[in-house]
C-alpha atoms as a PDB file:
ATOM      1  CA  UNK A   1       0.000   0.000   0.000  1.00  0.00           C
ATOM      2  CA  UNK A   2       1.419   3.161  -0.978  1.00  0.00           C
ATOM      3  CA  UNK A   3       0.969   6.551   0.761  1.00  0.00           C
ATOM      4  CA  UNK A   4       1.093  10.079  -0.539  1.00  0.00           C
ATOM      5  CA  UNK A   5       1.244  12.788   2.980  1.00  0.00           C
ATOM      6  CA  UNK A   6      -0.515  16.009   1.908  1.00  0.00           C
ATOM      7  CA  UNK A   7      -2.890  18.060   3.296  1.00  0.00           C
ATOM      8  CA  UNK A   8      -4.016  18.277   7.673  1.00  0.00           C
ATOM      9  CA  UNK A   9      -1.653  14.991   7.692  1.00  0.00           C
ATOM     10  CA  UNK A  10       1.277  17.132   7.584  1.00  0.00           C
ATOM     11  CA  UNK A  11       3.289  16.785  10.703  1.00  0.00           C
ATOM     12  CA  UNK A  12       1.813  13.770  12.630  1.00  0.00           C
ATOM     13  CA  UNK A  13       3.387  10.937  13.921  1.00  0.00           C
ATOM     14  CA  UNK A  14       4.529   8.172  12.162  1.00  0.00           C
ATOM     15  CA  UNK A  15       2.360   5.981  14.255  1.00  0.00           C
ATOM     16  CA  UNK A  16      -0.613   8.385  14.216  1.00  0.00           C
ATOM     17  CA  UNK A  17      -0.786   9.080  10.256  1.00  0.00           C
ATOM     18  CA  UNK A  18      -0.569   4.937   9.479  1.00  0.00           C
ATOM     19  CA  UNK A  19      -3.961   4.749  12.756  1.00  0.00           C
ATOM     20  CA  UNK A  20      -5.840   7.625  10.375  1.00  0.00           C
ATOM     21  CA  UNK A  21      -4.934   6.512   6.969  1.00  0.00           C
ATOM     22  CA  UNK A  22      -5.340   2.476   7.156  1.00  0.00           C
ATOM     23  CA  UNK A  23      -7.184   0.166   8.882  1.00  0.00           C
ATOM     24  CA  UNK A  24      -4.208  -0.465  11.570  1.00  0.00           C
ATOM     25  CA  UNK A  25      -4.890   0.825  15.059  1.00  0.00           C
ATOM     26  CA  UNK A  26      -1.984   2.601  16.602  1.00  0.00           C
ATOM     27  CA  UNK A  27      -0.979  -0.002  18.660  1.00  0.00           C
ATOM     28  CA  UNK A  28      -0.720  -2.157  15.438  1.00  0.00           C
ATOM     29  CA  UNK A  29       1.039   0.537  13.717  1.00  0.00           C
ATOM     30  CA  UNK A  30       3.568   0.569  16.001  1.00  0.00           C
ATOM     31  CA  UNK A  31       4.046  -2.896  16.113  1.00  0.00           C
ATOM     32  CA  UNK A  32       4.879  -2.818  12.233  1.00  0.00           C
ATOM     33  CA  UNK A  33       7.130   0.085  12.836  1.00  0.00           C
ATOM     34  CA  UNK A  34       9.066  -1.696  15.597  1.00  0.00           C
ATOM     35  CA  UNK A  35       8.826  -5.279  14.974  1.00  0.00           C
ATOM     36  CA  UNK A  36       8.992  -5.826  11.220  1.00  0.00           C
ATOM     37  CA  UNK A  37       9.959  -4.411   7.960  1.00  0.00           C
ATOM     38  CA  UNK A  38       6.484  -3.293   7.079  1.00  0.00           C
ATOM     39  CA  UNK A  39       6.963   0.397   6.683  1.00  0.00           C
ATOM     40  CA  UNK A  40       9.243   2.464   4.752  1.00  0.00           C
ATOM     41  CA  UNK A  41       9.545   6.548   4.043  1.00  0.00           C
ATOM     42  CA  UNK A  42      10.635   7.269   0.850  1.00  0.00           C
ATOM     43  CA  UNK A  43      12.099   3.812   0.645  1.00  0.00           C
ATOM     44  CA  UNK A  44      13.615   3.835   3.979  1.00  0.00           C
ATOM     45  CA  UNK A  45      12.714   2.635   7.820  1.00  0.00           C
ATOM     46  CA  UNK A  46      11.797   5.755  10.380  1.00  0.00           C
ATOM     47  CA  UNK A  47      11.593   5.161  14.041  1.00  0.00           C
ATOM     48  CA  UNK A  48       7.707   5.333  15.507  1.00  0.00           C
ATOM     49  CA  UNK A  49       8.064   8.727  16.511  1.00  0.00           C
ATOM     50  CA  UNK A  50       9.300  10.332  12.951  1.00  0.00           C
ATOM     51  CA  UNK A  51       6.522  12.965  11.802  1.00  0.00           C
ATOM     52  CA  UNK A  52       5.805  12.893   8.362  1.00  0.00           C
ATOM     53  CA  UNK A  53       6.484  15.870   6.001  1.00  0.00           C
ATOM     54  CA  UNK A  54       4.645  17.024   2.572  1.00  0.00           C
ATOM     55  CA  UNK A  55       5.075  14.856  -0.137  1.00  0.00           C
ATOM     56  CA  UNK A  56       6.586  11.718   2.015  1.00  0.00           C
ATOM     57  CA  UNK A  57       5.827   8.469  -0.010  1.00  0.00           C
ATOM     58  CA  UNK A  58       4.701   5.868   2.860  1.00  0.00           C
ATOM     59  CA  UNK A  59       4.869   2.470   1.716  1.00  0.00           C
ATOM     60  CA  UNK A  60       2.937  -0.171   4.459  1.00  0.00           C
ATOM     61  CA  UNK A  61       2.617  -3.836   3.906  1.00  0.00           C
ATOM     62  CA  UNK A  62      -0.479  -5.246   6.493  1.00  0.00           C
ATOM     63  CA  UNK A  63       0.165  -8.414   7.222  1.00  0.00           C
ATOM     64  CA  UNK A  64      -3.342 -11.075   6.394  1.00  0.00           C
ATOM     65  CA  UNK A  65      -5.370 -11.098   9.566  1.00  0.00           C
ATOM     66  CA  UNK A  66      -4.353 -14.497  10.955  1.00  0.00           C
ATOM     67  CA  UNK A  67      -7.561 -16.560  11.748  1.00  0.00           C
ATOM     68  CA  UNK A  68      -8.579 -17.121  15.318  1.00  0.00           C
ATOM     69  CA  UNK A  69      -9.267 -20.298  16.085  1.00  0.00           C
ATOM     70  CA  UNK A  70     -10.286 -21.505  19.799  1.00  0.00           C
ATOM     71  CA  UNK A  71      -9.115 -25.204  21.020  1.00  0.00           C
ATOM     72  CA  UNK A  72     -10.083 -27.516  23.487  1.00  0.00           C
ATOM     73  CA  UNK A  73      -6.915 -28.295  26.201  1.00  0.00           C
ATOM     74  CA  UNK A  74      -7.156 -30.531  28.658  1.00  0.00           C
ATOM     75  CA  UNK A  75      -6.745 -28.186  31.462  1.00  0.00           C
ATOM     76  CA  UNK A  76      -7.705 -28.487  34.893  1.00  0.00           C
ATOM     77  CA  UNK A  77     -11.064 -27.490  36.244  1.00  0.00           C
ATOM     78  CA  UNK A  78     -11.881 -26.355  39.565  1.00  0.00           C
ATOM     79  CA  UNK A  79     -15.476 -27.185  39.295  1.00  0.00           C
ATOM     80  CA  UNK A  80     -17.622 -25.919  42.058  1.00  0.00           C
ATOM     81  CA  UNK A  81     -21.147 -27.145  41.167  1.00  0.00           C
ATOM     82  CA  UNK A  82     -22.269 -28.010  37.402  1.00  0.00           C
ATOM     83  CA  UNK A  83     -26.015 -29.071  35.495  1.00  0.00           C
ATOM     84  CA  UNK A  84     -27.206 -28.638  32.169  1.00  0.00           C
ATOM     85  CA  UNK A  85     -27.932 -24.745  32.407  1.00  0.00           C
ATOM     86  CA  UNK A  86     -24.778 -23.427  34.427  1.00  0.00           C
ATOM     87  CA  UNK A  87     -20.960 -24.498  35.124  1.00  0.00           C
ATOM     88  CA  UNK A  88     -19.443 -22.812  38.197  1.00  0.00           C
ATOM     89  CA  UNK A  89     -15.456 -22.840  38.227  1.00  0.00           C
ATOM     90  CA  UNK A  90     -13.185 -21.367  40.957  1.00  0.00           C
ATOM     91  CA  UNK A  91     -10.525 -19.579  38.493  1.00  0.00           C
ATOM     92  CA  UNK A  92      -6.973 -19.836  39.360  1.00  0.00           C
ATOM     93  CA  UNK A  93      -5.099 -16.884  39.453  1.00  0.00           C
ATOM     94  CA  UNK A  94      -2.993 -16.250  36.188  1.00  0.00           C
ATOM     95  CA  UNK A  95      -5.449 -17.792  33.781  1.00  0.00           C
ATOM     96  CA  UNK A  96      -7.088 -15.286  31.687  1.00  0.00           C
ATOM     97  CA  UNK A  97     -10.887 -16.096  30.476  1.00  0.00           C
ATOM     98  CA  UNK A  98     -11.031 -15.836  27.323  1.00  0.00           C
ATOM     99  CA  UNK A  99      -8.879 -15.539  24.455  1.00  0.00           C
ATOM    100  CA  UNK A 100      -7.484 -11.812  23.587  1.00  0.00           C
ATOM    101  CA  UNK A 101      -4.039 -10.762  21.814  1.00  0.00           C
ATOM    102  CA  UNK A 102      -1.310 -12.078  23.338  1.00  0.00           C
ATOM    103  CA  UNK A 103      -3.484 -14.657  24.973  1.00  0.00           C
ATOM    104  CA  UNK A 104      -4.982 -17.476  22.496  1.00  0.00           C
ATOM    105  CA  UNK A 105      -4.041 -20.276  24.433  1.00  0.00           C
ATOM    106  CA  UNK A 106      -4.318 -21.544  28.376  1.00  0.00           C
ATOM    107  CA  UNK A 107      -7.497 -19.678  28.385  1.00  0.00           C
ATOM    108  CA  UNK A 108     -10.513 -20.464  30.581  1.00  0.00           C
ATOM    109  CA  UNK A 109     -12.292 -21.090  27.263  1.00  0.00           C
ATOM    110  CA  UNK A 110      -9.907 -23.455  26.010  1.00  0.00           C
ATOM    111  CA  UNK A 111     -10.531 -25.525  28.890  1.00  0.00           C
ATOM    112  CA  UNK A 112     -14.105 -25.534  29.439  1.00  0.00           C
ATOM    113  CA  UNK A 113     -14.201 -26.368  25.318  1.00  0.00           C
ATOM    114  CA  UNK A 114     -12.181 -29.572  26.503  1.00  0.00           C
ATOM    115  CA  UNK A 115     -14.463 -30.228  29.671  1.00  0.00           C
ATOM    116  CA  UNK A 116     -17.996 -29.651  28.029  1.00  0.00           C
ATOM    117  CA  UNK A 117     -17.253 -29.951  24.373  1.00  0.00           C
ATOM    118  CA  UNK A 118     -20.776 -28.277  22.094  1.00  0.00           C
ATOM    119  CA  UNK A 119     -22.783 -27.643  25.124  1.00  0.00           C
ATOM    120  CA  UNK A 120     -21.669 -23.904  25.738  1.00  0.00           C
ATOM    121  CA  UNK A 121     -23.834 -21.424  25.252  1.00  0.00           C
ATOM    122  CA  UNK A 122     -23.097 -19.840  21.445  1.00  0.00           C
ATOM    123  CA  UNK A 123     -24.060 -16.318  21.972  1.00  0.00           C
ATOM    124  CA  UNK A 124     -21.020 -14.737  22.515  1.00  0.00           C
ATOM    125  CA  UNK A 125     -19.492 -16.493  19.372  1.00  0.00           C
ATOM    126  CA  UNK A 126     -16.244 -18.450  18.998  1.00  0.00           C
ATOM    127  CA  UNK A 127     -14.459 -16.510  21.339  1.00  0.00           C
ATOM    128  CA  UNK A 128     -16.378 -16.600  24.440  1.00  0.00           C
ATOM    129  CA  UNK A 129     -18.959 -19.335  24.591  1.00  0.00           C
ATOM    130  CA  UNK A 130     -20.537 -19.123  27.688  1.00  0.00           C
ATOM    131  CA  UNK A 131     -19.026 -16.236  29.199  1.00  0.00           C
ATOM    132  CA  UNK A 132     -21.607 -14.369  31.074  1.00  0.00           C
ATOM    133  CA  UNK A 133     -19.109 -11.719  33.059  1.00  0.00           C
ATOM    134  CA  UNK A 134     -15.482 -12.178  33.564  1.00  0.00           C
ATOM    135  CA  UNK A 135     -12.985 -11.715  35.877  1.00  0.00           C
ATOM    136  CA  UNK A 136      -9.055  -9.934  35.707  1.00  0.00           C
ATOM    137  CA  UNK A 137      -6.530 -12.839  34.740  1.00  0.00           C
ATOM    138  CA  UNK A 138      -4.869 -11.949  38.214  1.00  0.00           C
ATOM    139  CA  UNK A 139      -8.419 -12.539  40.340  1.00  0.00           C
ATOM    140  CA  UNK A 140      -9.361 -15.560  41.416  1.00  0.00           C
ATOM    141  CA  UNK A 141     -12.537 -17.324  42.634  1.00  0.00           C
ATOM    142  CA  UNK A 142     -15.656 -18.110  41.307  1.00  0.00           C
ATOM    143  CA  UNK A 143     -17.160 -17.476  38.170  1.00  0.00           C
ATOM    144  CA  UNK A 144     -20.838 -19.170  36.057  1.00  0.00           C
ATOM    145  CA  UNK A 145     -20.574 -19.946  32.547  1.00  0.00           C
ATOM    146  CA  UNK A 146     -23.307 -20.866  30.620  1.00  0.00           C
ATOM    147  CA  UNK A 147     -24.115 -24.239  29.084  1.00  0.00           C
ATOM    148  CA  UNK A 148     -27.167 -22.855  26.719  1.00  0.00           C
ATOM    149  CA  UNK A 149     -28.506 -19.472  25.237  1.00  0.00           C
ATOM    150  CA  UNK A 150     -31.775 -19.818  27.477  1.00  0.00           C
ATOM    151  CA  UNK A 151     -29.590 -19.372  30.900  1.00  0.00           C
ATOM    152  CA  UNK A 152     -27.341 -17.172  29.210  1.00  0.00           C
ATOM    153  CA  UNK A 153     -29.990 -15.331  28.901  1.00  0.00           C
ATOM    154  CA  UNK A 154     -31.156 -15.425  31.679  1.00  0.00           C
ATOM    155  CA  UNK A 155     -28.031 -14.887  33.791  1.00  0.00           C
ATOM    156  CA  UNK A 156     -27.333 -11.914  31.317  1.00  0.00           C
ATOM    157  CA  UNK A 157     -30.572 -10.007  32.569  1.00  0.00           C
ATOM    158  CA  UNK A 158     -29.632 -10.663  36.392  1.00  0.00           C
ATOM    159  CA  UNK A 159     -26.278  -9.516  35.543  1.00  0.00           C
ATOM    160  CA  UNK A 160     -27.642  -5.962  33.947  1.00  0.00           C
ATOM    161  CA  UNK A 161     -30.654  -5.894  36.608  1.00  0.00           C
ATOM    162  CA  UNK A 162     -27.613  -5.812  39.390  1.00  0.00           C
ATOM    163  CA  UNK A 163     -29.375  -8.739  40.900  1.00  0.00           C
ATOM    164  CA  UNK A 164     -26.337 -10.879  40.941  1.00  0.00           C
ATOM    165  CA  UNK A 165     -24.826 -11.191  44.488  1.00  0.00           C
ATOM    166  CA  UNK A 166     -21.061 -10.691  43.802  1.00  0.00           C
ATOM    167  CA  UNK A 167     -18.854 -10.846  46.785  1.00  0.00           C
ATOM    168  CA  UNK A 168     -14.887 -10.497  46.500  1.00  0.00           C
ATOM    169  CA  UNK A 169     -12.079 -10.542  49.186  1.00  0.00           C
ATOM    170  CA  UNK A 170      -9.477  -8.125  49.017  1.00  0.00           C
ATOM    171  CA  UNK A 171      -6.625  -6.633  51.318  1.00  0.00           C
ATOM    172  CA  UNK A 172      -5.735  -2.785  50.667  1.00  0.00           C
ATOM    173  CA  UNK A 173      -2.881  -0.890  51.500  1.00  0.00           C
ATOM    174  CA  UNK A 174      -2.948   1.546  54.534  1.00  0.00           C
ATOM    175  CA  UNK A 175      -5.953   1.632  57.293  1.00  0.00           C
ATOM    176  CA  UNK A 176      -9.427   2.066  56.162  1.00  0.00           C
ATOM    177  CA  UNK A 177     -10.894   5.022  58.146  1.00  0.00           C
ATOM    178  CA  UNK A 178     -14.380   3.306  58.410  1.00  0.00           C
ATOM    179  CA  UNK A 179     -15.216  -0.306  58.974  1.00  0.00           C
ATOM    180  CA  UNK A 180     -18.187   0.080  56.075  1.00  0.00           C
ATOM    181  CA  UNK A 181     -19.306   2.397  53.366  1.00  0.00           C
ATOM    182  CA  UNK A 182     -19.817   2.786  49.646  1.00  0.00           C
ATOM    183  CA  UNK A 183     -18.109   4.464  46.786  1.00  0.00           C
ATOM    184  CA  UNK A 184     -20.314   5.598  44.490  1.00  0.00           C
ATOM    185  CA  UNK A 185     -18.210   7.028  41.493  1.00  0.00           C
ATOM    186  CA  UNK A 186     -18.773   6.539  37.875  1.00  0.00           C
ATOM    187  CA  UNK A 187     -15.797   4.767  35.702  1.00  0.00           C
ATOM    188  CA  UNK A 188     -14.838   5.472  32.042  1.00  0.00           C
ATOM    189  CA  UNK A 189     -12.065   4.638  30.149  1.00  0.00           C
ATOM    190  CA  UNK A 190      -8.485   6.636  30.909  1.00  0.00           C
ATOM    191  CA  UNK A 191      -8.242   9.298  29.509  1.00  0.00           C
ATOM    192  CA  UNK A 192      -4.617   8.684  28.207  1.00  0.00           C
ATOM    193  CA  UNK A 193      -3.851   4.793  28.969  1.00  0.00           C
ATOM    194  CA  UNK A 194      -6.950   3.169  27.636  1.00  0.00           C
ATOM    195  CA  UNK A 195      -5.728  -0.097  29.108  1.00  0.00           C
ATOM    196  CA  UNK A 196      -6.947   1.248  32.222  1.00  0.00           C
ATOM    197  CA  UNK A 197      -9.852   2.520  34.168  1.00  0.00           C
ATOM    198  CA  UNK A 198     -10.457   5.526  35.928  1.00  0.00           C
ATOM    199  CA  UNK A 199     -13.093   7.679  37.768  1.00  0.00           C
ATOM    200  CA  UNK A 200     -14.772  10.514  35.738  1.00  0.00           C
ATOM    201  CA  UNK A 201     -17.210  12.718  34.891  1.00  0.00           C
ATOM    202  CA  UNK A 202     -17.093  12.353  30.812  1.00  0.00           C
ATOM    203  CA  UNK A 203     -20.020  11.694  29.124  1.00  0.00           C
ATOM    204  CA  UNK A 204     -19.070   8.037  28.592  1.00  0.00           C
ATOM    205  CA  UNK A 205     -18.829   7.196  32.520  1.00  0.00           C
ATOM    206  CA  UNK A 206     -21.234   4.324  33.897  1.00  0.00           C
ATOM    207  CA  UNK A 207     -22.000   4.589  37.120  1.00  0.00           C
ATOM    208  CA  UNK A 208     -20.175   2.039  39.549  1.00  0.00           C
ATOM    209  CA  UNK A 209     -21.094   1.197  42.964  1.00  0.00           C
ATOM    210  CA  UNK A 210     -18.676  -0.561  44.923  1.00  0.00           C
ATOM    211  CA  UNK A 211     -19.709  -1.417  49.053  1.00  0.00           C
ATOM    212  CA  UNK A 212     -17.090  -2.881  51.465  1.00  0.00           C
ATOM    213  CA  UNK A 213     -17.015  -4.128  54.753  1.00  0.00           C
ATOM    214  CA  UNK A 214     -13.647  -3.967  56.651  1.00  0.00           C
ATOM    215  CA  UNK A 215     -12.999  -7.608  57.786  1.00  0.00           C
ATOM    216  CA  UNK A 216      -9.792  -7.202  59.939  1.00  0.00           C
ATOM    217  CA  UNK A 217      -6.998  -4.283  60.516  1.00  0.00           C
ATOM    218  CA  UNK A 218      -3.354  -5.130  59.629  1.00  0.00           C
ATOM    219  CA  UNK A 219      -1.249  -2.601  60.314  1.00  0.00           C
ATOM    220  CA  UNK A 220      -0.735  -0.678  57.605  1.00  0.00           C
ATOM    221  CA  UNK A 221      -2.970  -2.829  55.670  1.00  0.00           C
ATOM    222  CA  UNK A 222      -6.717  -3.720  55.601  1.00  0.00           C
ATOM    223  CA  UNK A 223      -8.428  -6.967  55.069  1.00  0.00           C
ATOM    224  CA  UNK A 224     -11.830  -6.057  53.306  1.00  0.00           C
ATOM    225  CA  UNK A 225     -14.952  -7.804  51.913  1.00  0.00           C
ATOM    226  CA  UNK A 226     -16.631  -6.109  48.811  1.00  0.00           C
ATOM    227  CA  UNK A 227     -20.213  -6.345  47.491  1.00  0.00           C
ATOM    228  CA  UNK A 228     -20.610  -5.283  43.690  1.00  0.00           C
ATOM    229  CA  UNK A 229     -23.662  -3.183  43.372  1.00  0.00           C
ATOM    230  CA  UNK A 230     -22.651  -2.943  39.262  1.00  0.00           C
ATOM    231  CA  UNK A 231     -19.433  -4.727  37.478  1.00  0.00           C
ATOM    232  CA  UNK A 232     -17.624  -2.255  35.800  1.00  0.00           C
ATOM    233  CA  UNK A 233     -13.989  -3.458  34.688  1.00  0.00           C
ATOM    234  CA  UNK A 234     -11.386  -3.100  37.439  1.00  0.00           C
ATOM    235  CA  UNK A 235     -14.333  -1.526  39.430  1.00  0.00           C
ATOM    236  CA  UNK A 236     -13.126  -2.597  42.721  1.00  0.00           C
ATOM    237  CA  UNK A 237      -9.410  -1.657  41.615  1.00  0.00           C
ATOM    238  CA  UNK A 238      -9.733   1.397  40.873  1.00  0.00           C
ATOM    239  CA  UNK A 239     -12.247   2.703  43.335  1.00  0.00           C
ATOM    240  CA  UNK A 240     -10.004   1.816  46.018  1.00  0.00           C
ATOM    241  CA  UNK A 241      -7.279   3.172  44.122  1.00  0.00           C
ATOM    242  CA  UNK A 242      -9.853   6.149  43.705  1.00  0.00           C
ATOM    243  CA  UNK A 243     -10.002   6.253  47.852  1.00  0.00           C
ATOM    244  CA  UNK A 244      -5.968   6.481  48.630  1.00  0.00           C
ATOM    245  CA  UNK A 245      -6.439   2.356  49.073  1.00  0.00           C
ATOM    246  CA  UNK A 246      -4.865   0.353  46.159  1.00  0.00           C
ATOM    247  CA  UNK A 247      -5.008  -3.326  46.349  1.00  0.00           C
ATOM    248  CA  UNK A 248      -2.041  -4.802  47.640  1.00  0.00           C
ATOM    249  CA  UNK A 249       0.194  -6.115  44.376  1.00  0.00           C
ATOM    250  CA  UNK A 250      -1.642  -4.147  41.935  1.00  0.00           C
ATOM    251  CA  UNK A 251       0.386  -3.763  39.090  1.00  0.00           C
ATOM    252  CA  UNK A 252      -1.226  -1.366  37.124  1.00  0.00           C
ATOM    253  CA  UNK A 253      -3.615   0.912  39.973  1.00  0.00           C
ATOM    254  CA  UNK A 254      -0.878   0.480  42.815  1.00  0.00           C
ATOM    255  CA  UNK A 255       1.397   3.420  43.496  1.00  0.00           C
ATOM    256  CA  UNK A 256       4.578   1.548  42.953  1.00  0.00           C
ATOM    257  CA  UNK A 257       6.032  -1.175  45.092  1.00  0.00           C
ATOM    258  CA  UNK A 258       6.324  -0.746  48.857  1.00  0.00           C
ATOM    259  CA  UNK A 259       8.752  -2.712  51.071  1.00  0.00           C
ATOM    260  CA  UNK A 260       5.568  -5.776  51.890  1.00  0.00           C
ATOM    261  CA  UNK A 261       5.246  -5.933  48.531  1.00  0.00           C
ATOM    262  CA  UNK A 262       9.120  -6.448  46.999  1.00  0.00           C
ATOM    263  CA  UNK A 263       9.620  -9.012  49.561  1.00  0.00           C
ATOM    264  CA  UNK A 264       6.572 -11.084  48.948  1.00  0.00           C
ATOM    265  CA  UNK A 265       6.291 -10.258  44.918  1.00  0.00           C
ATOM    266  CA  UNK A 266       6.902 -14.135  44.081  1.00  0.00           C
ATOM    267  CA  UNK A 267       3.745 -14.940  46.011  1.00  0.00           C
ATOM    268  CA  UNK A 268       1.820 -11.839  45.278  1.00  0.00           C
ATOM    269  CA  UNK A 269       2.200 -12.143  41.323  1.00  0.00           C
ATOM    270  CA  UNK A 270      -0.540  -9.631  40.692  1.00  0.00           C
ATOM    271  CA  UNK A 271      -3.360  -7.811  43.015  1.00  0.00           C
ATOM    272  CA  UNK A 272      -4.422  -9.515  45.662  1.00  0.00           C
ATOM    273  CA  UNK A 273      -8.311 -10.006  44.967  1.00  0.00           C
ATOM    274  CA  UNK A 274     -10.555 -13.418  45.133  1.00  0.00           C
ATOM    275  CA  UNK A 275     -13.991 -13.501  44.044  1.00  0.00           C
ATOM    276  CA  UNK A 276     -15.504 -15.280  47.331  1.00  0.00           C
ATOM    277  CA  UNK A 277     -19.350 -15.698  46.208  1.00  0.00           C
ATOM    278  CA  UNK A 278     -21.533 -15.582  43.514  1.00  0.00           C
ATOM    279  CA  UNK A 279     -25.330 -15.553  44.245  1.00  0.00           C
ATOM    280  CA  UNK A 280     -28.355 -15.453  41.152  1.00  0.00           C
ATOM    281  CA  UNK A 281     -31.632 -16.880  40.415  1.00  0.00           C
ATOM    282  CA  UNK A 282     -30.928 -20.448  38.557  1.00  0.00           C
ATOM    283  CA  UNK A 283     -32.232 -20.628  35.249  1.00  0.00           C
ATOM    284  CA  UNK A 284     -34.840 -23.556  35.577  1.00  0.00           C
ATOM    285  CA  UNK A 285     -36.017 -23.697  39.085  1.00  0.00           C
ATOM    286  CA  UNK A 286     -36.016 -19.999  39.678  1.00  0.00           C
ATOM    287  CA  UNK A 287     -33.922 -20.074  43.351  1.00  0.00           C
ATOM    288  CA  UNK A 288     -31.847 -18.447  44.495  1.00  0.00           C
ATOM    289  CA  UNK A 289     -28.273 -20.168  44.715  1.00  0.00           C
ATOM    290  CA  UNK A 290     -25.332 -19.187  46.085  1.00  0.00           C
ATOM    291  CA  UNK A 291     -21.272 -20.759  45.402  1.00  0.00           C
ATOM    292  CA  UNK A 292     -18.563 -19.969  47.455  1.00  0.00           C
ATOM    293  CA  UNK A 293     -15.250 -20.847  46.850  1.00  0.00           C
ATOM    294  CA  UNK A 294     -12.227 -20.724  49.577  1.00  0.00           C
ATOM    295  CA  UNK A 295      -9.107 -18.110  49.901  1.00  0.00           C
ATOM    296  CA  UNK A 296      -6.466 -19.449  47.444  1.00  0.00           C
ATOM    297  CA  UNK A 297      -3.347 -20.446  49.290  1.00  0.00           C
ATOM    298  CA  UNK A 298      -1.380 -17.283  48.287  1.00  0.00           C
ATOM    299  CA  UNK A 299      -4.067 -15.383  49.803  1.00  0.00           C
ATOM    300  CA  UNK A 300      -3.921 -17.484  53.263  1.00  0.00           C
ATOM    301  CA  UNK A 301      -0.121 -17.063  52.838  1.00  0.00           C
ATOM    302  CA  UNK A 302       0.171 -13.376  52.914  1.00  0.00           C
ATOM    303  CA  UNK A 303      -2.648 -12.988  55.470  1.00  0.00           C
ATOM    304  CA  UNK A 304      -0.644 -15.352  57.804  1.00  0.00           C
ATOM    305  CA  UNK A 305       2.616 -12.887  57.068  1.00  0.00           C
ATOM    306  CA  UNK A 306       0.700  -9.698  57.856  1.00  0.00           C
ATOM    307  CA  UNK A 307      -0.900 -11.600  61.281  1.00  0.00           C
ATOM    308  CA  UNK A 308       2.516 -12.239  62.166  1.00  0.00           C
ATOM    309  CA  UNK A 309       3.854  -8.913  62.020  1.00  0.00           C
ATOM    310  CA  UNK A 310       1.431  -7.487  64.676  1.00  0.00           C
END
């Protein structure tokens, strides 16, 4: 593909000009620009952050889109309670649900594929069959998948309703000033990383309601149960980021390592966050049910090392 800059184009980024002028995000632009010998400037290679000038001849070879295909592997499953609507699983920490750049295979998917085979509910397509909601590849605990559109469905309405009962454990860093309360802050994308999530006001914010209960006080540290009024991504993360609270090990809302943290990093491997319960009216009967699922051992582990320091 060959690429004449005129015009507003003038002056932009490298990057930014192949984003406007192609199909290529910029992400994927710079990928091209860094990893391969994809794009040239008047027959030469520029660096990502070379702005193009009047008259530059841009020459960019896409690469074919590569086609996705999801396979069953015989991984593991922690399965908490199963039927012919619903699978419940108690996700490890690490695994990541579905597949996602960078992340096609050891997925969550990939395993229940392997562990149900057809009977997955289709209406999230290829990609996610079954997945109702997710959770962060570095959260574990329970999580429903469903085995048919009807309780997809279904769970999918309870999900927007806020009827699901979603309860997470969580320790924070520094000392909660009250042993309850609710954040009630609305979440958009960041405004500059839009890997992450942060509180706003823009137009695009949802509203997020987050209510915890402080379980036990750890010296600098706070052992807290959360109820999810909505599921927002990274809602819990980021409100108690948000507060002056980030989750203890959170790589990306954390305010850089403290001194806990670098000596226990090997255990930690991530924020320190386990989906405890998940409550919802079953499909077919109509009850109520309710799944918990027990602190991992990393979680027990670190808890023991902060009881032993008081």
């Amino acid at each position: 593909m060959l690429l004449h800059v005129e015009g507003d184009s003038v002056g932009l980024r490298i990057d930014v000009y192949l984003a406007e002028n192609t199909e290529l995000t910029r992400s994927a632009a710079q990928r091209l620009l860094s990893d391969e010998e994809a794009v040239s400037v008047n027959g030469l290679r520029v660096p990502k952050n070379y702005r193009v000038c009047a008259g530059d001849v841009v020459e960019v070879e896409i690469p074919a889109p590569i086609p996705l295909e999801v396979l069953p592997e015989d991984i593991p499953l922690d399965v908490v309670y199963e039927d012919d609507d619903v699978i419940l699983v108690n996700k490890p920490k690490g695994m990541v649900v579905h597949p996602a750049p960078g992340n096609y295979t050891g997925t969550l998917v990939s395993a229940l594929l392997h562990h149900c085979g057809n009977s997955l509910s289709g209406i999230n397509g290829v990609i996610r069959p079954g997945i109702v909601h997710r959770i962060d590849r570095d959260t574990s605990g329970v999580l429903v998948v469903a085995k048919n559109d009807r309780a997809h469905l279904s769970l999918a309405a309870q999900i927007k309703e806020h009827s699901v009962n979603r309860i997470y454990h969580a320790i924070v860093l520094g000392n909660l000033k009250n042993d309850s309360g609710t954040i009630d802050a609305p979440l958009a994308r960041h405004p500059i990383d839009r890997k992450k999530m942060a509180v706003s006001k823009s137009p695009d914010a949802r509203r997020a309601v987050t209510h915890y209960t402080v379980l036990e006080r750890l010296g600098g540290f706070t052992y807290c149960c959360f109820r999810l009024e909505t599921g927002r991504t990274h809602q819990i993360r980021v409100h108690m980021a948000h507060l002056g609270h980030p989750l203890l090990g959170d790589p990306v809302y954390g305010s850089g390592k403290n001194a806990f943290e670098s000596r226990n990093a090997s255990i930690l491997n991530g924020q320190c966050l386990h989906a405890k319960l998940l409550g919802f009216v079953h499909p077919t009967s109509q009850e109520y049910v309710a799944f918990e699922t027990p602190l991992p051992p990393y979680f027990t582990q670190i808890l023991d090392k902060l009881r032993s320091m008081q």
